[in-house]
N, C-alpha and C. Protein backbone atom coordinates (compact mmCIF):
# COMPACT_ATOMS: atom_id res chain seq x y z
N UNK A 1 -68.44 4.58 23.29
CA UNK A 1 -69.73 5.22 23.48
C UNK A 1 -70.82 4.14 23.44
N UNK A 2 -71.84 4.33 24.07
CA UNK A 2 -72.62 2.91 24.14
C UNK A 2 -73.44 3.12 23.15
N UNK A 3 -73.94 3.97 22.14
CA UNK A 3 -74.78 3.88 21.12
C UNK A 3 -73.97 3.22 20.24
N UNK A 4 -72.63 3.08 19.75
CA UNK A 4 -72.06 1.80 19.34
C UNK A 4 -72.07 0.24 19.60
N UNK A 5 -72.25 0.50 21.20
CA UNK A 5 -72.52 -0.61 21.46
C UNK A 5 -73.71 -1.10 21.40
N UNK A 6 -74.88 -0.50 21.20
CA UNK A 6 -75.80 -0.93 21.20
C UNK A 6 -76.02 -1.18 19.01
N UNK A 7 -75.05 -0.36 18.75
CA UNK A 7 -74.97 -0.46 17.12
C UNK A 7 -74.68 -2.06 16.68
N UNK A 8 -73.52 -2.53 17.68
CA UNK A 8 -72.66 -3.43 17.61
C UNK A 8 -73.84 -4.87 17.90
N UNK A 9 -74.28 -4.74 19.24
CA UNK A 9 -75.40 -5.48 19.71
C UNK A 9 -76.61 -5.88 18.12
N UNK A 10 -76.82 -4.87 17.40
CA UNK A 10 -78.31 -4.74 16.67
C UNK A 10 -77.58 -5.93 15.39
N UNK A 11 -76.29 -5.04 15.32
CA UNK A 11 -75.52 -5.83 14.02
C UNK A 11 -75.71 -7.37 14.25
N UNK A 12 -75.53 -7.91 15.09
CA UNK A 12 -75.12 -9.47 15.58
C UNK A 12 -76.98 -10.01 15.32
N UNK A 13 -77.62 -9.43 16.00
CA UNK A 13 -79.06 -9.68 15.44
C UNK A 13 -79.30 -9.69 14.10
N UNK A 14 -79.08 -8.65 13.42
CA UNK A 14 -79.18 -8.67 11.97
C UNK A 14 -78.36 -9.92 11.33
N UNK A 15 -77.10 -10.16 11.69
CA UNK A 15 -76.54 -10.63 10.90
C UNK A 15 -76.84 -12.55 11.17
N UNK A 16 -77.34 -12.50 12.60
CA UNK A 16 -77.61 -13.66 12.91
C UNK A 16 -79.00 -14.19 11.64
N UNK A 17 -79.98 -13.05 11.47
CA UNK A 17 -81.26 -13.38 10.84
C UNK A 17 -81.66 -13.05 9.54
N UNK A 18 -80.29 -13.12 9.05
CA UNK A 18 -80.18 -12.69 7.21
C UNK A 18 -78.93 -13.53 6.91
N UNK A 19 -78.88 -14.78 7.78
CA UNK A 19 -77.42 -14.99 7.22
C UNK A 19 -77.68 -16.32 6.23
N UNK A 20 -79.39 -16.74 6.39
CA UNK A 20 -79.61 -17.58 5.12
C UNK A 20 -79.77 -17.09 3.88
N UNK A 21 -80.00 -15.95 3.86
CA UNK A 21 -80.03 -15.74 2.53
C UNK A 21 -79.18 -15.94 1.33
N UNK A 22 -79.34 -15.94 0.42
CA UNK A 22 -78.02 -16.20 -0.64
C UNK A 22 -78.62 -14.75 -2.04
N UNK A 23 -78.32 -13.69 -1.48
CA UNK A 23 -78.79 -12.82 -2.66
C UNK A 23 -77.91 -12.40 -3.41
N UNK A 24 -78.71 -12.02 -4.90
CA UNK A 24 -77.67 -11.91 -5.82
C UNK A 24 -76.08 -10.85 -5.35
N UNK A 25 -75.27 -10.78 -5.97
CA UNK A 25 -74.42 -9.68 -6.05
C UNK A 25 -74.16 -9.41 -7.32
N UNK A 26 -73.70 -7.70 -7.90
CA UNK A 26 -73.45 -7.46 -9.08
C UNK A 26 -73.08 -8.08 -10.15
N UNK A 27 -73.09 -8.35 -11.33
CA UNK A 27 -72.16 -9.32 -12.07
C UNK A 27 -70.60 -8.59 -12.43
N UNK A 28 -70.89 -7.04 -11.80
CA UNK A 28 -69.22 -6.66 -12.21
C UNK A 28 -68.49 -6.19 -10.67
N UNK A 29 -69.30 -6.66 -9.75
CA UNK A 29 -68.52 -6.71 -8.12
C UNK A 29 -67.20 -7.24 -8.45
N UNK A 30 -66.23 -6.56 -7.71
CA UNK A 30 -64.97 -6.46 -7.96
C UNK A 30 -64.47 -7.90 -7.10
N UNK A 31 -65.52 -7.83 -5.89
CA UNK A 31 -65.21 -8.88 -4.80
C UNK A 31 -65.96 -10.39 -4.82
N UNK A 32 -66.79 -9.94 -5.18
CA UNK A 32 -67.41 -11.71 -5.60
C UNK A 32 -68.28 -11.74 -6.40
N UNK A 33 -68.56 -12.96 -6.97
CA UNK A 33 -69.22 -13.39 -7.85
C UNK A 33 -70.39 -14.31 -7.33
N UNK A 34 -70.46 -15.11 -6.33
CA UNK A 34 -71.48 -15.99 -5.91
C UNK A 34 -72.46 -15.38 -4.96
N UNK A 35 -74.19 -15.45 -5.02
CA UNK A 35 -75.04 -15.26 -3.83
C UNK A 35 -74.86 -15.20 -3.16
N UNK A 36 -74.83 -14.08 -1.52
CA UNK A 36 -74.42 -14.23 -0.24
C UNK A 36 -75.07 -13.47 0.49
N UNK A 37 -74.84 -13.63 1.67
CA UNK A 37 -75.85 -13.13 2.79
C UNK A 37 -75.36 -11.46 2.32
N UNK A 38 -76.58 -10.78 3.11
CA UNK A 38 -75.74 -9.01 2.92
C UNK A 38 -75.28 -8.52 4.57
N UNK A 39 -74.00 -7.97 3.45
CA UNK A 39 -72.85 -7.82 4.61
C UNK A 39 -73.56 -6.31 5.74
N UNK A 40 -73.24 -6.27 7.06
CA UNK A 40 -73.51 -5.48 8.06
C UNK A 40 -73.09 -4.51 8.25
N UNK A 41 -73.47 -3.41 7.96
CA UNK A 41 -72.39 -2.18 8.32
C UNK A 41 -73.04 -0.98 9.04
N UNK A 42 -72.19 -0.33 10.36
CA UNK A 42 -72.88 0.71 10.97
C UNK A 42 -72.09 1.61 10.12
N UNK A 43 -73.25 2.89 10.04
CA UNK A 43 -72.29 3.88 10.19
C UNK A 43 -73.21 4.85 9.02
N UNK A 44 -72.77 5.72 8.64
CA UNK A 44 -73.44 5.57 6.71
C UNK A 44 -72.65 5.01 5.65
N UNK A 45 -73.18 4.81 4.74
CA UNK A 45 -73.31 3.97 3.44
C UNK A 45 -71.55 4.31 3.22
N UNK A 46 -71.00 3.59 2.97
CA UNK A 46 -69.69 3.97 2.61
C UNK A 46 -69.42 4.16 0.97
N UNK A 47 -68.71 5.04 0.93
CA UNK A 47 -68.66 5.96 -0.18
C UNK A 47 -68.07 4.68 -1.64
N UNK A 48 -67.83 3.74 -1.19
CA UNK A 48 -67.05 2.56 -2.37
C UNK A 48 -68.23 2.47 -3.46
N UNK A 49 -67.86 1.52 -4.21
CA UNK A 49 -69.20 1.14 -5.60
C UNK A 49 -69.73 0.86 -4.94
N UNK A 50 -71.19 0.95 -5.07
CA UNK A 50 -71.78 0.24 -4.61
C UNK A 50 -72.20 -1.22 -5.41
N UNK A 51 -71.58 -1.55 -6.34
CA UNK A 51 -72.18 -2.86 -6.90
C UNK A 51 -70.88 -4.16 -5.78
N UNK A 52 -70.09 -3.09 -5.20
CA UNK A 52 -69.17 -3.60 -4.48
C UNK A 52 -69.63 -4.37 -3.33
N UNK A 53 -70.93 -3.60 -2.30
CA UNK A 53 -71.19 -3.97 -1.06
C UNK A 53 -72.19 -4.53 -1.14
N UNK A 54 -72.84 -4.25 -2.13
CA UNK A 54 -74.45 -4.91 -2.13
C UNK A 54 -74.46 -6.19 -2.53
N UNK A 55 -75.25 -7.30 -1.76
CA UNK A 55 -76.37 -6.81 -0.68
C UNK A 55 -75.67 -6.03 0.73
N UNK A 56 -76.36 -5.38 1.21
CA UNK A 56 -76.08 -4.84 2.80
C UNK A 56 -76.97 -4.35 3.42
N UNK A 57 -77.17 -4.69 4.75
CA UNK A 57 -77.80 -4.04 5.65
C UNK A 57 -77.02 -2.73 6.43
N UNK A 58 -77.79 -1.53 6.59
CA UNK A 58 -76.65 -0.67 6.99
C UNK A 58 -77.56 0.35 8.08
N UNK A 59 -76.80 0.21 9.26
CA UNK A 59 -77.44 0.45 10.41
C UNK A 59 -76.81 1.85 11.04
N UNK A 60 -77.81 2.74 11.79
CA UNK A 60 -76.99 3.94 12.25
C UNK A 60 -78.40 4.56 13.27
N UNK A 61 -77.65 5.74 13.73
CA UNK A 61 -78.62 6.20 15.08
C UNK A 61 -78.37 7.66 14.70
N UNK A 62 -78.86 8.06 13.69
CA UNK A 62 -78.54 9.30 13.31
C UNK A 62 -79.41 10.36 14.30
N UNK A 63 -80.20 10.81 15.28
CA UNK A 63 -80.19 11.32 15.77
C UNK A 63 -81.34 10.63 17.00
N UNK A 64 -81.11 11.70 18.16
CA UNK A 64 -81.78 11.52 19.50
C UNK A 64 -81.70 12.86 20.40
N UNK A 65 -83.01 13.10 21.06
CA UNK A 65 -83.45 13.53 22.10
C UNK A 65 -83.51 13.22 23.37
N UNK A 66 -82.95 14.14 24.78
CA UNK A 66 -82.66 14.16 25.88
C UNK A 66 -83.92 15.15 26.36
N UNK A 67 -84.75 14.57 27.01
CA UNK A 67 -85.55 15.77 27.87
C UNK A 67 -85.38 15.37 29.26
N UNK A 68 -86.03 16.31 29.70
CA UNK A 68 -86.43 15.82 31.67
C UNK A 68 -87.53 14.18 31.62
N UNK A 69 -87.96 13.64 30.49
CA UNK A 69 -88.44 12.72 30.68
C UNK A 69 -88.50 11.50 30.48
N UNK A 70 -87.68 11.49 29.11
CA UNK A 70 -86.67 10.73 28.17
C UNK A 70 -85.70 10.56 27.09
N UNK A 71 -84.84 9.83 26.97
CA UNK A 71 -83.93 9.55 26.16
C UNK A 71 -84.59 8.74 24.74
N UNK A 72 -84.51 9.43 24.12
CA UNK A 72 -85.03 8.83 22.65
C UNK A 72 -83.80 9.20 21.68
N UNK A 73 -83.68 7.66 21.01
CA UNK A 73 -83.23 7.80 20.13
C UNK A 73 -83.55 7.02 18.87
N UNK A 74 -82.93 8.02 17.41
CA UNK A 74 -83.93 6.98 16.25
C UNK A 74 -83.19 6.12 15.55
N UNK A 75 -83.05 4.94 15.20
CA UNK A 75 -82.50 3.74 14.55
C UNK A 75 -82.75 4.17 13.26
N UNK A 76 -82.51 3.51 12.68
CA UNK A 76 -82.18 3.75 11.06
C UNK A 76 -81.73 2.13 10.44
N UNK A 77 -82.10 1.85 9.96
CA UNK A 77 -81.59 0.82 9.31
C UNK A 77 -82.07 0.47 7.54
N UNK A 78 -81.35 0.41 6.68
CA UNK A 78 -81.24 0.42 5.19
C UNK A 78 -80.63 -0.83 4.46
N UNK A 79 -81.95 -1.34 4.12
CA UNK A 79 -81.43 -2.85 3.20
C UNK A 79 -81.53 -2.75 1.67
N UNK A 80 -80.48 -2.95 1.28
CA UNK A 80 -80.04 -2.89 -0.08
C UNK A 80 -79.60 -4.12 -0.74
N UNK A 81 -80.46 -4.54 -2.12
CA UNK A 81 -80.04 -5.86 -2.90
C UNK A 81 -79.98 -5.42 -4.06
N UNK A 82 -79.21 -6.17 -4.93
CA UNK A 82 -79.22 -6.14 -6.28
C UNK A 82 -80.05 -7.03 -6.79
N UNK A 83 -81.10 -7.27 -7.61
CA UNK A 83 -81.93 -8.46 -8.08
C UNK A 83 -82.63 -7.61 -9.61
N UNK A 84 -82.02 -8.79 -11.19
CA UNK A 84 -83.03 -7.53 -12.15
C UNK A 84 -84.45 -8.16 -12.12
N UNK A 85 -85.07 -9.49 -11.28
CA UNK A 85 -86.34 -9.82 -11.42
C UNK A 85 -87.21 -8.83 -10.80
N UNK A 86 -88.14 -7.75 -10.96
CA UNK A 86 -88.63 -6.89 -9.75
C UNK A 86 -89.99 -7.54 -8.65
N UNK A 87 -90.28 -8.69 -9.00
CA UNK A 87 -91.17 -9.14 -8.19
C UNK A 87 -90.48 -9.75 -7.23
N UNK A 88 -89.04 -10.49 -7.41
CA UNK A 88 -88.15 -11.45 -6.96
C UNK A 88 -87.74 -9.87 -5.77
N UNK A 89 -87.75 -8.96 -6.33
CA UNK A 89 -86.82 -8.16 -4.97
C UNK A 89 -87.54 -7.58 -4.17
N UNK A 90 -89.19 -7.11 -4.93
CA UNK A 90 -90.50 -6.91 -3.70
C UNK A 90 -90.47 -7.81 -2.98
N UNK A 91 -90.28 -8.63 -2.90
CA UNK A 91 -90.67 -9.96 -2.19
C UNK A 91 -89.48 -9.78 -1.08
N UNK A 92 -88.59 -9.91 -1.90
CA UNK A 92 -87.15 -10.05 -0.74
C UNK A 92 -87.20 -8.95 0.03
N UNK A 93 -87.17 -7.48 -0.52
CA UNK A 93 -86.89 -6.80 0.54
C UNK A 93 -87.76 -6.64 1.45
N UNK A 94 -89.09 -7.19 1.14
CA UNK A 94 -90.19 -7.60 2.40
C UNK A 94 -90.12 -8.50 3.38
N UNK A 95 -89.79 -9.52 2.57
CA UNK A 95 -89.07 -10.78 3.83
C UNK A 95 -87.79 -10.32 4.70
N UNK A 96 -87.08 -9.51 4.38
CA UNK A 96 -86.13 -9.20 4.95
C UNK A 96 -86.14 -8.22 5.92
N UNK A 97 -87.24 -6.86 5.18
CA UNK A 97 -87.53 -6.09 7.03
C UNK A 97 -88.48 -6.19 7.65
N UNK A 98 -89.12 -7.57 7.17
CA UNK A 98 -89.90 -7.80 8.34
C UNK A 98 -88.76 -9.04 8.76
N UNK A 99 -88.23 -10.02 8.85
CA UNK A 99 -87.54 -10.73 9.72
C UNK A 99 -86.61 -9.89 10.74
N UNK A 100 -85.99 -8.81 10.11
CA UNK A 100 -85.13 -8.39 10.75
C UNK A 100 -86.24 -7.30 12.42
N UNK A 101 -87.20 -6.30 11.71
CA UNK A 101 -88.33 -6.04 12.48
C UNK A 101 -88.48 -6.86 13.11
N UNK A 102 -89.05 -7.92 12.91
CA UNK A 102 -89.16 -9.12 14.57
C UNK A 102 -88.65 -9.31 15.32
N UNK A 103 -87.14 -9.45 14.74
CA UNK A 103 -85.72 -10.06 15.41
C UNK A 103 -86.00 -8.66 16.66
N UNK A 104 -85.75 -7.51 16.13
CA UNK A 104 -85.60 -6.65 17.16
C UNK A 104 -86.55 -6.14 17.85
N UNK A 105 -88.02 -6.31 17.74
CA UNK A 105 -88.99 -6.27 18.64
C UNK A 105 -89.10 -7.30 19.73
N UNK A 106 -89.13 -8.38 19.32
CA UNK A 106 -88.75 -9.48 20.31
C UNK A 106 -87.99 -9.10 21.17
N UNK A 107 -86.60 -8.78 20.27
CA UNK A 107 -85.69 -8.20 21.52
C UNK A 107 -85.84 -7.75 22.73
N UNK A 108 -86.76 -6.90 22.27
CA UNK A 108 -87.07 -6.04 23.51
C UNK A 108 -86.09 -4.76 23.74
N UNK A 109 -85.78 -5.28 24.75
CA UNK A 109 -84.14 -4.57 25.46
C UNK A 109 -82.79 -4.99 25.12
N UNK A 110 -82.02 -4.07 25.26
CA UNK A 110 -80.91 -4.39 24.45
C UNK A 110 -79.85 -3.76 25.35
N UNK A 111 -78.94 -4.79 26.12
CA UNK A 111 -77.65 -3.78 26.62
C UNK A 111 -78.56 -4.11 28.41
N UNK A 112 -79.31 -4.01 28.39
CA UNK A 112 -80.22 -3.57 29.75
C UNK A 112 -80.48 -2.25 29.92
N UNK A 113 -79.79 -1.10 28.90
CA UNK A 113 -80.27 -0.22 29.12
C UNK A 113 -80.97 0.32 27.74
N UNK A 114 -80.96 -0.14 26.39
CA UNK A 114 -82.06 0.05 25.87
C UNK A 114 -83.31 -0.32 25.17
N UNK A 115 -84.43 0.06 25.37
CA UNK A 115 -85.89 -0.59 25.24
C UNK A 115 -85.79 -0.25 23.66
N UNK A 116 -86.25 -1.14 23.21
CA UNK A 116 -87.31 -0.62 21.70
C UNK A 116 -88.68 -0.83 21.69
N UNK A 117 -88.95 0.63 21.29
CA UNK A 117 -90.31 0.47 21.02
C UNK A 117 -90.91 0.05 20.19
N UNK A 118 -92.19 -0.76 20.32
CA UNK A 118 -92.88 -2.06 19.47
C UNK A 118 -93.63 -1.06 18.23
N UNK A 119 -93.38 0.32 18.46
CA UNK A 119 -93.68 0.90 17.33
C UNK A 119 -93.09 1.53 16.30
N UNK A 120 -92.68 1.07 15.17
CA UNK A 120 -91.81 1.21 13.81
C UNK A 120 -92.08 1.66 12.93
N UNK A 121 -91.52 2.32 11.57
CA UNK A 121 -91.65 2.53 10.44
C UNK A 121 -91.12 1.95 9.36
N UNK A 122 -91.59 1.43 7.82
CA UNK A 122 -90.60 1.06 7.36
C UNK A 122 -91.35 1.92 5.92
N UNK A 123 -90.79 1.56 4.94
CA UNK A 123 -90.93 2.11 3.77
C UNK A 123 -89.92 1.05 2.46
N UNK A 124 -90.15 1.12 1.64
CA UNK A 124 -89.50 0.79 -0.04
C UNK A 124 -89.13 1.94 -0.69
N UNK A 125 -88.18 2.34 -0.99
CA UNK A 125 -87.82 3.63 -1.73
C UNK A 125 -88.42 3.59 -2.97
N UNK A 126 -88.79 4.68 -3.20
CA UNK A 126 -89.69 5.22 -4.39
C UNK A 126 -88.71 5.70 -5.66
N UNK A 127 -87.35 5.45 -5.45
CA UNK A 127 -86.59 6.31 -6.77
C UNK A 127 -86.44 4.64 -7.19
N UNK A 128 -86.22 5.06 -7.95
CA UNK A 128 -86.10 4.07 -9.30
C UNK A 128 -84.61 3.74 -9.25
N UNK A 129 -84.26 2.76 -9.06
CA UNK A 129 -82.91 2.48 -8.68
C UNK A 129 -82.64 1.22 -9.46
N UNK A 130 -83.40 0.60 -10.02
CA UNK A 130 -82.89 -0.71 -10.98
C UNK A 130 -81.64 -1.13 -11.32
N UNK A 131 -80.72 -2.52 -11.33
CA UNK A 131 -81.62 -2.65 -10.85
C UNK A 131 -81.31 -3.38 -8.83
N UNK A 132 -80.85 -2.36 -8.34
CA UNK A 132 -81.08 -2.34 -6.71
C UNK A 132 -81.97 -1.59 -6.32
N UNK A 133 -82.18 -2.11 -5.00
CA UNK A 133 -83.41 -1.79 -4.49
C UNK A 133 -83.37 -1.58 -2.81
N UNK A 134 -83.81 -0.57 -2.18
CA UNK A 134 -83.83 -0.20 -0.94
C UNK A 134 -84.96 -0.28 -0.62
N UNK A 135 -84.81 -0.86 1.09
CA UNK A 135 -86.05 -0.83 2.18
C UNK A 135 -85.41 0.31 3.42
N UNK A 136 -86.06 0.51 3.75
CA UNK A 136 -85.86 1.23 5.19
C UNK A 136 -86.74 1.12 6.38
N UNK A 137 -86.17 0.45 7.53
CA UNK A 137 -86.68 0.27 8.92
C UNK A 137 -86.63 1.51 9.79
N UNK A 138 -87.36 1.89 10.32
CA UNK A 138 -87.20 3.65 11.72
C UNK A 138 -87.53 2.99 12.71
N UNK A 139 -86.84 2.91 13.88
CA UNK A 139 -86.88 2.40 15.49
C UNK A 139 -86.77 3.88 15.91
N UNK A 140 -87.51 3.59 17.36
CA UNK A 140 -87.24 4.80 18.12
C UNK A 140 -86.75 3.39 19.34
N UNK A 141 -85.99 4.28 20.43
CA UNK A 141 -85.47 3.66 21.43
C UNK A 141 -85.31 4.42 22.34
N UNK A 142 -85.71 3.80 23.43
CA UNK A 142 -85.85 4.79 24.95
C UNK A 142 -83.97 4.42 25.87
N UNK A 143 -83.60 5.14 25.98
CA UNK A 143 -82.73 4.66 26.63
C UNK A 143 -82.30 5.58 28.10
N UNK A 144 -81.70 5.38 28.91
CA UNK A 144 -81.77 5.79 30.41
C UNK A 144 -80.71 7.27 30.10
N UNK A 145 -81.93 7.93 30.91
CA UNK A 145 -81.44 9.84 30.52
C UNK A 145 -80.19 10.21 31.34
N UNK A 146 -79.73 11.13 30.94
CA UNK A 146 -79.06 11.80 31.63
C UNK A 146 -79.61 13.14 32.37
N UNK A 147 -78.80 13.58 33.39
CA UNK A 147 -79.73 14.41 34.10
C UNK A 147 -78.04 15.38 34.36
N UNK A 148 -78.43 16.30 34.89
CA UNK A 148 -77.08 16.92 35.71
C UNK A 148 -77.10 16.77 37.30
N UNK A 149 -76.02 17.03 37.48
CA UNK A 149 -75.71 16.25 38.96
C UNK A 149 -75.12 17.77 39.79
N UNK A 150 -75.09 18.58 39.37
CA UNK A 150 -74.51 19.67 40.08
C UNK A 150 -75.27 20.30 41.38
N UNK A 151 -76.66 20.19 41.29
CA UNK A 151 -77.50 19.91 42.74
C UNK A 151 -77.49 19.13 43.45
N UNK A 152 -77.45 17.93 43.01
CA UNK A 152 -77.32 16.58 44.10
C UNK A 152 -77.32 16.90 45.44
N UNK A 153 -76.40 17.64 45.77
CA UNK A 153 -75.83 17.65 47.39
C UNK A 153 -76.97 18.59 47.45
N UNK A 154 -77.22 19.69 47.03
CA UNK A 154 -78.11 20.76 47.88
C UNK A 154 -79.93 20.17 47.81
N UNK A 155 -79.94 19.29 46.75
CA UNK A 155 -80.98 18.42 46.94
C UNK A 155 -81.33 17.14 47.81
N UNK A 156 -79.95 16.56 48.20
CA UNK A 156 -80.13 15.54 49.03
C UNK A 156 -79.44 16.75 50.67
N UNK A 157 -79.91 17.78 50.90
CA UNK A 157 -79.51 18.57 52.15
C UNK A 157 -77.85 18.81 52.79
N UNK A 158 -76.89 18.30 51.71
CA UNK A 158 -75.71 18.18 52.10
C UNK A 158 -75.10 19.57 51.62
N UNK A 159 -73.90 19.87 52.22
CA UNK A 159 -73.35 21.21 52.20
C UNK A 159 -72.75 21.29 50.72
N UNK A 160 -72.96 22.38 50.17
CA UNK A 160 -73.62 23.10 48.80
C UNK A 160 -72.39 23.81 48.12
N UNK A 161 -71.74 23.91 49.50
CA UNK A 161 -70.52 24.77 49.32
C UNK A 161 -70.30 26.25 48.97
N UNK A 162 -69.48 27.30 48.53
CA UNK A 162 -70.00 28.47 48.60
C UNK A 162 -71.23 29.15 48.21
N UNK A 163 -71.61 29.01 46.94
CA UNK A 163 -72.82 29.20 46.09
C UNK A 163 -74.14 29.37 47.29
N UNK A 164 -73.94 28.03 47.95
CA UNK A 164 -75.20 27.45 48.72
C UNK A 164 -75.52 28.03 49.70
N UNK A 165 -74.57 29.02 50.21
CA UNK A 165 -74.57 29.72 51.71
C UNK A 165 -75.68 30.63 52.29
C-alpha cells in the first residue's frame, strides 16, 4: 500500500536527522544501557515496556479524506525520551521536532506523489509522565485522489454498453 511507503520514505528522513543524538535510555531497559539515537517505528506504539523502546520516534497516518477535490491525509508523528533533568528534555524534545519538522517541509514531496503541507502542528504533552516525555508533530498531506472510472467510456463518448443505450 503506498501510505507505507510513504511511512517507510518519512522513517529514512527521520532516522537520517536524529541519528546524532545520543539520548538517555532507562537505567532498567532490558536492551541497553548506553545513550542512543531513538529507534523508528511506524505503526502505533507497540505494546512492550516502554523503558524498553525509549527513546523513539513513532510515525503513523491514522486517518485521511477522499473528496472530489482532494486526498488528504494526517501524519502523526510521536517523540518520546527518557531524561530525569526537565529542562535537559524541554530542550530536547524541541530540538528534535523542530529538526525533524524541517527535514520534512523541505521535503516537500515525497514518492512524487505526496506533497506536504508547509502547515503543521506540534504540541508537548501535558500529562505528567516523568520521567519521559512526549512531543507530537500533525502533517496533513495532499496526495493524488482517486476518482471512479465506471463512466470513463460514456464520458469520453465511447460505447457505454447496455446501461448506456
Amino acid at each position: 500500500m503506498k501510505i507505507f511507503d510513504l511511512e517507510d520514505e518519512l522513517k529514512a528522513i527521520i532516522k537520517e536527522n536524529t541519528k546524532e543524538y545520543k539520548l538517555n535510555v532507562h537505567p532498567k531497559s532490558e536492551n541497553e544501557s548506553e545513550p542512543r539515537a531513538p529507534i523508528v517505528i511506524i505503526g502505533n506504539q507497540p505494546r512492550e515496556v516502554l523503558q524498553n523502546i525509549i527513546p523513539c520516534v513513532i510515525i503513523k497516518t491514522p486517518n485521511g479524506k477522499n473528496t472530489l477535490l482532494e486526498k488528504l491525509l494526517t501524519l502523526a508523528i510521536g517523540v518520546v525520551i527518557y531524561e530525569t533533568d526537565t529542562s535537559t528534555a524541554y530542550k530536547t524534545i524541541y530540538e528534535i521536532i523542530d529538526k525533524i519538522s524541517t527535514a520534512i517541509i523541505e521535503k516537500g514531496i515525497i514518492l512524487q506523489e505526496f506533497e506536504i503541507l508547509p502547515t503543521y502542528e506540534w504540541n508537548i504533552s501535558d500529562e505528567e509522565m516523568y520521567p519521559f516525555w512526549a512531543g507530537n508533530l500533525n502533517f496533513h498531506i495532499v496526495a493524488k485522489n482517486v476518482y471512479r472510472t465506471d463512466v470513463d467510456d460514456f464520458i469520453y463518448g465511447k460505447d457505454w454498453g447496455k446501461n448506456g443505450e
